[in-house]
PDB file of N, CA and C in Angstrom:
ATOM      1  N   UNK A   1      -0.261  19.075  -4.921  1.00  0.00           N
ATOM      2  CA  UNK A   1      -0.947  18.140  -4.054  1.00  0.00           C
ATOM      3  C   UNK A   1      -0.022  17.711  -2.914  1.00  0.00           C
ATOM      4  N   UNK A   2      -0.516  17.999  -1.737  1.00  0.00           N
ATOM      5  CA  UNK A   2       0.358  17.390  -0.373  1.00  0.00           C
ATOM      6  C   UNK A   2       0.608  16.085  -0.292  1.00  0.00           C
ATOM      7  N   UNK A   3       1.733  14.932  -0.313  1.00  0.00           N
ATOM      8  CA  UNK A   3       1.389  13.873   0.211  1.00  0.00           C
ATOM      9  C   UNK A   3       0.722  13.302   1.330  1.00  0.00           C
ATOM     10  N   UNK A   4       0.186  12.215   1.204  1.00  0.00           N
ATOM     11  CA  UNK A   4      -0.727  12.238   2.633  1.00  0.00           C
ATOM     12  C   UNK A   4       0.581  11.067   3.837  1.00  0.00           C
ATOM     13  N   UNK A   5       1.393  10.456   2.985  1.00  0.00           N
ATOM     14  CA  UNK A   5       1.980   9.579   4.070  1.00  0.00           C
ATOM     15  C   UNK A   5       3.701   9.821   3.277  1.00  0.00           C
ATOM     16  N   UNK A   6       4.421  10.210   5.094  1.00  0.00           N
ATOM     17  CA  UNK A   6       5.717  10.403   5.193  1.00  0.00           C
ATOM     18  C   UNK A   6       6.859   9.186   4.370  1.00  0.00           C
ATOM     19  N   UNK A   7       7.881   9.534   3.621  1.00  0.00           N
ATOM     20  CA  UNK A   7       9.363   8.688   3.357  1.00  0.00           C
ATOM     21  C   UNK A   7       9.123   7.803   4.351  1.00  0.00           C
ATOM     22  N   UNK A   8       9.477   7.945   5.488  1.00  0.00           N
ATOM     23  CA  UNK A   8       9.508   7.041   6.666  1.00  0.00           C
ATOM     24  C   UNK A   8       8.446   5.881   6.620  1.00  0.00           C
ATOM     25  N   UNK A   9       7.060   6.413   6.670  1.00  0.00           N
ATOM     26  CA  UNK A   9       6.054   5.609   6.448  1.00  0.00           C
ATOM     27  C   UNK A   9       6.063   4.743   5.457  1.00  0.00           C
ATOM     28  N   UNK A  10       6.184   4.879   4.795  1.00  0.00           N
ATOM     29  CA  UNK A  10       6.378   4.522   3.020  1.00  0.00           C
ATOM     30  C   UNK A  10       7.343   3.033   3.357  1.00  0.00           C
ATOM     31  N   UNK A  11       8.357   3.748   3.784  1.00  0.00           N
ATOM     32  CA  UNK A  11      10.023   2.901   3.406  1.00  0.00           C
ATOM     33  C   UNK A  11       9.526   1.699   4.354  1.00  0.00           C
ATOM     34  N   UNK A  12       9.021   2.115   5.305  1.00  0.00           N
ATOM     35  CA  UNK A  12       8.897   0.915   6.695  1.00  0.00           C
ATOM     36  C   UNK A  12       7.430   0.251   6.178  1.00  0.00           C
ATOM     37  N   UNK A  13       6.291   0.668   5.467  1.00  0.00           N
ATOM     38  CA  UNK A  13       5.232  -0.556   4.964  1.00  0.00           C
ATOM     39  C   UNK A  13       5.958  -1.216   3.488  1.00  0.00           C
ATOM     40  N   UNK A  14       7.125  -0.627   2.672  1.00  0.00           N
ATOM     41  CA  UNK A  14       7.840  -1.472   1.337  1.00  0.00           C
ATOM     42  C   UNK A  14       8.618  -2.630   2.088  1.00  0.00           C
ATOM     43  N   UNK A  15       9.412  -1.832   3.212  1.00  0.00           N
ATOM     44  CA  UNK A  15       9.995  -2.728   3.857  1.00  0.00           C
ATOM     45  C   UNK A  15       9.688  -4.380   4.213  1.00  0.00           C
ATOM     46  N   UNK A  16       8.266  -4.105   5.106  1.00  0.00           N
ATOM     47  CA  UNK A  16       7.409  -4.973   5.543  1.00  0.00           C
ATOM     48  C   UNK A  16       6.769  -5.761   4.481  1.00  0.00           C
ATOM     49  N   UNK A  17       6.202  -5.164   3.209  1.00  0.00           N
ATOM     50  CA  UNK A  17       6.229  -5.824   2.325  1.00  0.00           C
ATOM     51  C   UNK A  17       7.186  -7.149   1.562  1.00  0.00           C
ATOM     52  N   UNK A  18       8.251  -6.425   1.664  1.00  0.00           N
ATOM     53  CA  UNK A  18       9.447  -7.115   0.688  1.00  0.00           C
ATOM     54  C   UNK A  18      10.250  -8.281   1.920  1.00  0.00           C
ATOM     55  N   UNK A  19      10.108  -7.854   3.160  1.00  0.00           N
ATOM     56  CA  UNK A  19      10.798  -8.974   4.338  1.00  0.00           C
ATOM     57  C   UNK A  19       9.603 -10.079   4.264  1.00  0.00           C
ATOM     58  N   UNK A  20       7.943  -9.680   4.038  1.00  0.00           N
ATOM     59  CA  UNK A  20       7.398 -10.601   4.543  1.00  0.00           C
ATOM     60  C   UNK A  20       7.484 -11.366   2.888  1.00  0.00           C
ATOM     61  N   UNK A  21       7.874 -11.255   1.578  1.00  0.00           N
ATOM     62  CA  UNK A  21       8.439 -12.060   0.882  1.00  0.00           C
ATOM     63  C   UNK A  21       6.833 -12.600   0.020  1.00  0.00           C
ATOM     64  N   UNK A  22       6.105 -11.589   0.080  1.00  0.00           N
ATOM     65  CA  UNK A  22       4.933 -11.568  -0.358  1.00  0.00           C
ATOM     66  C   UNK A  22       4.625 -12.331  -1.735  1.00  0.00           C
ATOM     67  N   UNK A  23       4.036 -13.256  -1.609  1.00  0.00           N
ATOM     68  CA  UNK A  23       3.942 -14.319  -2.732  1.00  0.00           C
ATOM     69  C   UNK A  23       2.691 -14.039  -2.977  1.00  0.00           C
ATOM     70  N   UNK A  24       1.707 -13.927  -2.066  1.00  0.00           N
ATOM     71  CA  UNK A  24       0.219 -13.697  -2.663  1.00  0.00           C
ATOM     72  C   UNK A  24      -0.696 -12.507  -2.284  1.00  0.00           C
ATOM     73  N   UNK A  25      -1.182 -12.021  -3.605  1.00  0.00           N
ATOM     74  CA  UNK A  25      -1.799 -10.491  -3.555  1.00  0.00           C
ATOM     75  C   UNK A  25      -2.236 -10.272  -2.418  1.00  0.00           C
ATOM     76  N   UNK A  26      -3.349 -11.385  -2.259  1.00  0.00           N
ATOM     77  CA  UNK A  26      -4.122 -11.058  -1.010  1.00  0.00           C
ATOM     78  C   UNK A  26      -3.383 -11.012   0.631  1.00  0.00           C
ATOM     79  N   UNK A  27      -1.947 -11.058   0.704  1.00  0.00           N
ATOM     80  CA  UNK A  27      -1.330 -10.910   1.661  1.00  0.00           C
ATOM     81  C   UNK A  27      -0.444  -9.340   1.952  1.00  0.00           C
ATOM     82  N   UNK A  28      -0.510  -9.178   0.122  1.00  0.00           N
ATOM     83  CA  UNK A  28       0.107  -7.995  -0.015  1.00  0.00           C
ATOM     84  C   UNK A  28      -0.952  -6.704   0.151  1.00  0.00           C
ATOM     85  N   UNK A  29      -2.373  -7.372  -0.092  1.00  0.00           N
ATOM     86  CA  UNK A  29      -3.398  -5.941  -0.198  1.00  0.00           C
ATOM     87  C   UNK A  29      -3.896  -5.876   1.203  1.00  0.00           C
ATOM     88  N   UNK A  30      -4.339  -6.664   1.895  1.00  0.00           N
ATOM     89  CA  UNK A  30      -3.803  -7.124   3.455  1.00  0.00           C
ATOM     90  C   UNK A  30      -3.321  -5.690   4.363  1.00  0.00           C
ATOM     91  N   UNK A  31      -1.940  -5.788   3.673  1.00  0.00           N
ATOM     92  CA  UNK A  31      -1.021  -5.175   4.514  1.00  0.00           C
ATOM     93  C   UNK A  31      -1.108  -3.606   4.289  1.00  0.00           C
ATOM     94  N   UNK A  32      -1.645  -3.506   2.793  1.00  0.00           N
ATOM     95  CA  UNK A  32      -2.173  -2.213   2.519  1.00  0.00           C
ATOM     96  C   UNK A  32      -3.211  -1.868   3.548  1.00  0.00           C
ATOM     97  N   UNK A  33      -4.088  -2.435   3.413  1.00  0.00           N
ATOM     98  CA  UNK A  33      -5.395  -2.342   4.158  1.00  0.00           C
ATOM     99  C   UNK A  33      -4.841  -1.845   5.702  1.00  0.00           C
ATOM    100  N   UNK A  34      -3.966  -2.756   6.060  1.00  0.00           N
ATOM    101  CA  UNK A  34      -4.198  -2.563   7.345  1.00  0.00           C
ATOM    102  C   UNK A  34      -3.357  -0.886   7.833  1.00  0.00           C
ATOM    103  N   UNK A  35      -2.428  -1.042   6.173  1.00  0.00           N
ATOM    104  CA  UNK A  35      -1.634   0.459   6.624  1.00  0.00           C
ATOM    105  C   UNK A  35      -2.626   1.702   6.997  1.00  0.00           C
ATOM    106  N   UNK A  36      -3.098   1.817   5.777  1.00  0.00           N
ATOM    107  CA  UNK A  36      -4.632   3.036   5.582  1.00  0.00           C
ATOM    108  C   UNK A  36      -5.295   3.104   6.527  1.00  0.00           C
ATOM    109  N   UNK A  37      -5.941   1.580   7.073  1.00  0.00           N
ATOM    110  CA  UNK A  37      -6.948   1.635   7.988  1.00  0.00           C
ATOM    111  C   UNK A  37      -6.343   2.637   9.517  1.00  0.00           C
ATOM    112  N   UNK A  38      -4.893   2.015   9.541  1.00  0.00           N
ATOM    113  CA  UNK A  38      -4.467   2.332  10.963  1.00  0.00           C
ATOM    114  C   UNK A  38      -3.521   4.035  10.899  1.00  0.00           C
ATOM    115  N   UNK A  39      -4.307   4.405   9.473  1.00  0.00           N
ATOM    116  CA  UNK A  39      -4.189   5.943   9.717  1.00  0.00           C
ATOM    117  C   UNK A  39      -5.369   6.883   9.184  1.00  0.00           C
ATOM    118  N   UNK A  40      -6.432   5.709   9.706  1.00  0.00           N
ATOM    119  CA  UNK A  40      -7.705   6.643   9.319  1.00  0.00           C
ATOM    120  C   UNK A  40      -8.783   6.469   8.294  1.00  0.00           C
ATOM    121  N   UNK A  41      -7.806   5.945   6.817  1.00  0.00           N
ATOM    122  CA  UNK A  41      -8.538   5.765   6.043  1.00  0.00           C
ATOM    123  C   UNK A  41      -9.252   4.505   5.898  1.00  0.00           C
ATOM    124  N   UNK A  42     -10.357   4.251   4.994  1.00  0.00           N
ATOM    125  CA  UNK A  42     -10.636   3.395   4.689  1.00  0.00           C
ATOM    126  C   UNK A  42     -10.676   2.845   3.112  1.00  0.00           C
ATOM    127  N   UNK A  43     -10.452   1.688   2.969  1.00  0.00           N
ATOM    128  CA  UNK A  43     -10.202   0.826   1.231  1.00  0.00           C
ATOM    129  C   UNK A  43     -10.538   0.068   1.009  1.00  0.00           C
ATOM    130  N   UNK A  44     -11.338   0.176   0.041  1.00  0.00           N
ATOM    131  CA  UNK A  44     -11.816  -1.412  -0.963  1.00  0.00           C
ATOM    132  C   UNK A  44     -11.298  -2.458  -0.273  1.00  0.00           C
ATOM    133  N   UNK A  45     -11.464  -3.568  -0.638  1.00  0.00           N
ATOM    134  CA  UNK A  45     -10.882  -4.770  -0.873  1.00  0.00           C
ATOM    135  C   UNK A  45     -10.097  -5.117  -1.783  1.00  0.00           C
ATOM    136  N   UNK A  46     -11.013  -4.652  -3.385  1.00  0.00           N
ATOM    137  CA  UNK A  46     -11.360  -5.209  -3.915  1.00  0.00           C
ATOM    138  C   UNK A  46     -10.134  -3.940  -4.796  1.00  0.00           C
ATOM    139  N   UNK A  47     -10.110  -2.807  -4.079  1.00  0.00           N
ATOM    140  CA  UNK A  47      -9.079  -1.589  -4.632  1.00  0.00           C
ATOM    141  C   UNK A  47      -7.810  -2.398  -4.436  1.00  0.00           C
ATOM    142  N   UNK A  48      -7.880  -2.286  -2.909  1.00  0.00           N
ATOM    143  CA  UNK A  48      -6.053  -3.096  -2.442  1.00  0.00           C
ATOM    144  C   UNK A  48      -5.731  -4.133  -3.291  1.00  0.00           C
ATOM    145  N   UNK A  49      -6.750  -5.523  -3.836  1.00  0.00           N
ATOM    146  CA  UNK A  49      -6.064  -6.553  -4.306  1.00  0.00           C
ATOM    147  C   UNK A  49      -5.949  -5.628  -5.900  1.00  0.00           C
ATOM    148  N   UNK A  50      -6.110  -4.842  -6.564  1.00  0.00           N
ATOM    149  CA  UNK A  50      -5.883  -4.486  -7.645  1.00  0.00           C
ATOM    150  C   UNK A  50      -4.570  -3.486  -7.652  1.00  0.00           C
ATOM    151  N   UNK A  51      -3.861  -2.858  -6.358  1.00  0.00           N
ATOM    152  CA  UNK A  51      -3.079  -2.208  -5.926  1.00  0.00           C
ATOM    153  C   UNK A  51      -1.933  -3.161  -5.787  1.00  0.00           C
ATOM    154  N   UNK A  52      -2.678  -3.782  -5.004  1.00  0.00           N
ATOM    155  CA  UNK A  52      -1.344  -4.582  -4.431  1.00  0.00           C
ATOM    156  C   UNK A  52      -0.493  -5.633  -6.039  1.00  0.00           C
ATOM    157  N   UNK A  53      -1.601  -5.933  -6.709  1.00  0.00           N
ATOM    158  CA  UNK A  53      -0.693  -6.552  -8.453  1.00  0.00           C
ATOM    159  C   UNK A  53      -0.017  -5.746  -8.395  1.00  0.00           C
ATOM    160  N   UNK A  54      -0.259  -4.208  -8.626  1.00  0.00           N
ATOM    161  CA  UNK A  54       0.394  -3.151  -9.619  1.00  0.00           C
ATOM    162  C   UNK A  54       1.525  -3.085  -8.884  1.00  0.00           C
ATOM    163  N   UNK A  55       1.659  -2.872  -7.465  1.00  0.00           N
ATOM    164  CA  UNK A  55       3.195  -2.546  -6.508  1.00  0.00           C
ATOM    165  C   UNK A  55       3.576  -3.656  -6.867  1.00  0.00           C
ATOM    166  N   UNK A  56       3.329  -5.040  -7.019  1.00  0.00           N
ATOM    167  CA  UNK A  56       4.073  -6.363  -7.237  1.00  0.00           C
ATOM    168  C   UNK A  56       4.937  -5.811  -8.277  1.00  0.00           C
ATOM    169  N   UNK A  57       4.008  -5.651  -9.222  1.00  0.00           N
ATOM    170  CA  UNK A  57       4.365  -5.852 -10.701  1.00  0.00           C
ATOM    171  C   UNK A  57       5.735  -4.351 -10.553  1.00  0.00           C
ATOM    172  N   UNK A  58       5.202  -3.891  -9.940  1.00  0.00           N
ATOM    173  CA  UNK A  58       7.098  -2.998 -10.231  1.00  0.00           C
ATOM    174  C   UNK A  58       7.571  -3.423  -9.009  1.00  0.00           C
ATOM    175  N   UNK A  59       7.881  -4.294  -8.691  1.00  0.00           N
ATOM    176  CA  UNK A  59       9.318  -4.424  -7.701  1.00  0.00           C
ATOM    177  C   UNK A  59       9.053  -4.083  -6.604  1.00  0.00           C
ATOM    178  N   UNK A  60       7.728  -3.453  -6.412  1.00  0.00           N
ATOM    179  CA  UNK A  60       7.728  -2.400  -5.306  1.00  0.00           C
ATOM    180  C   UNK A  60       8.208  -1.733  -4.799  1.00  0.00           C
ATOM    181  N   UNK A  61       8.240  -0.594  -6.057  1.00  0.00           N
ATOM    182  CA  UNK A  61       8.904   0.847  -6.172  1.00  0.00           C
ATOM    183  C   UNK A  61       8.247   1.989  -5.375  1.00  0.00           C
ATOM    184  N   UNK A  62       9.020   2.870  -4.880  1.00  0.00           N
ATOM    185  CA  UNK A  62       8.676   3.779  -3.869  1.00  0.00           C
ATOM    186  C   UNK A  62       7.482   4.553  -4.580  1.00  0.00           C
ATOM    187  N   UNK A  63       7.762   5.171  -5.821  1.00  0.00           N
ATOM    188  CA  UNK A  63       6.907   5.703  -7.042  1.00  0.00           C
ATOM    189  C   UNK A  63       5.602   5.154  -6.716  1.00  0.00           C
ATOM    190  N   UNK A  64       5.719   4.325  -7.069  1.00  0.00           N
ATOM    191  CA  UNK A  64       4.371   3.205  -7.189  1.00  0.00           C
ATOM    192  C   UNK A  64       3.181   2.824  -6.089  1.00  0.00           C
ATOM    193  N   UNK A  65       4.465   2.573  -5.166  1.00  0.00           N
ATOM    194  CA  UNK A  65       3.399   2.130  -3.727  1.00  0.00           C
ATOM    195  C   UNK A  65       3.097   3.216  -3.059  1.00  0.00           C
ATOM    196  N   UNK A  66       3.383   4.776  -2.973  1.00  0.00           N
ATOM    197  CA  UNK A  66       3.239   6.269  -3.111  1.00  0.00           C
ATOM    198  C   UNK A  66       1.678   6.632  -3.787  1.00  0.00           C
ATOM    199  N   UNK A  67       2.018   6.329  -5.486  1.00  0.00           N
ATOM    200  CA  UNK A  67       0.651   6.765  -5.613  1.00  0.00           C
ATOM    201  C   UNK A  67      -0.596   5.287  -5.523  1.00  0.00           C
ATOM    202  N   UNK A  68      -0.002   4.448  -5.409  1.00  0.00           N
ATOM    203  CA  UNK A  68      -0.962   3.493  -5.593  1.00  0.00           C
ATOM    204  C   UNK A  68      -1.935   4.172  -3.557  1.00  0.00           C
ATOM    205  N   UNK A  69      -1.036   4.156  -2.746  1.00  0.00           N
ATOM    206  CA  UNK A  69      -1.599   4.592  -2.045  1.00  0.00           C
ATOM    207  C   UNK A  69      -2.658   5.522  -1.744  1.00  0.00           C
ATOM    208  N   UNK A  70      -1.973   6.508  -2.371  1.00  0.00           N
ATOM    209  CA  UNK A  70      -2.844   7.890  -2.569  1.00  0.00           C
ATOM    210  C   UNK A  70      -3.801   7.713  -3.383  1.00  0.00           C
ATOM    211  N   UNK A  71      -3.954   6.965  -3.893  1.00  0.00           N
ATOM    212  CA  UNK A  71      -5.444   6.754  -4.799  1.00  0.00           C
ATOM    213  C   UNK A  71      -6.304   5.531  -4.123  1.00  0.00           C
ATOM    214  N   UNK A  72      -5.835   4.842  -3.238  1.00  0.00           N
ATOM    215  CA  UNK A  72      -6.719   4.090  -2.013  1.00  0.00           C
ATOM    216  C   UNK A  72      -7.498   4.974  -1.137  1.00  0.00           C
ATOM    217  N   UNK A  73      -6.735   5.678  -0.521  1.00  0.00           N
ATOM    218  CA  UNK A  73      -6.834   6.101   1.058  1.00  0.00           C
ATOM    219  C   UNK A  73      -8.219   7.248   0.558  1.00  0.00           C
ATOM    220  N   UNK A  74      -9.290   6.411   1.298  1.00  0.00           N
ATOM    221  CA  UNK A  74     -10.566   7.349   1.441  1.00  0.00           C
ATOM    222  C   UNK A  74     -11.240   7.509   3.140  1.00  0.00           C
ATOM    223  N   UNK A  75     -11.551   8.857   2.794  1.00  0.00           N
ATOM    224  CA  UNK A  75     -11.182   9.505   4.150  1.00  0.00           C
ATOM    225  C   UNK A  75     -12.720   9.037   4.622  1.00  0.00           C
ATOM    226  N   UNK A  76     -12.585   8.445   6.037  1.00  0.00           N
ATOM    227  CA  UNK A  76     -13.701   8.085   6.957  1.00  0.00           C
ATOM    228  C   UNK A  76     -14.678   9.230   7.866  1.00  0.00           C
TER     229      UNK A  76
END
């Protein structure tokens, strides 16, 4: 399976995640949203705030926010 979004991409929305010091899901699924959206795809709401726990809940590990992604991103 190809990944759909680059190291680079990745490192710079964990980044943005972890600087903006994300205390609440809905700020963290947010930022998901807006990643996907502004490469095409489109996502739940209701996916991201269930995404965005799971990246919490590990630290927000590259692993994690990788496939949590790839199982959001639905193609428009």
């Amino acid at each position: 399976m190809k990944e759909r979004f680059t190291v680079t991409e990745l490192t710079a929305l964990r980044n943005d995640l972890l600087q903006a010091g994300i205390v609440d899901s809905r700020d963290a699924a947010e930022l998901l949203q807006v990643f996907l959206m502004g490469r095409g795809y489109g996502v739940s709401p209701q996916a991201a705030m269930d995404a965005a726990g799971r990246v919490e809940m590990s630290g927000c590990s590259m692993p994690v926010l990788q496939q949590e992604l790839e199982n959001l991103a639905l193609v428009m």
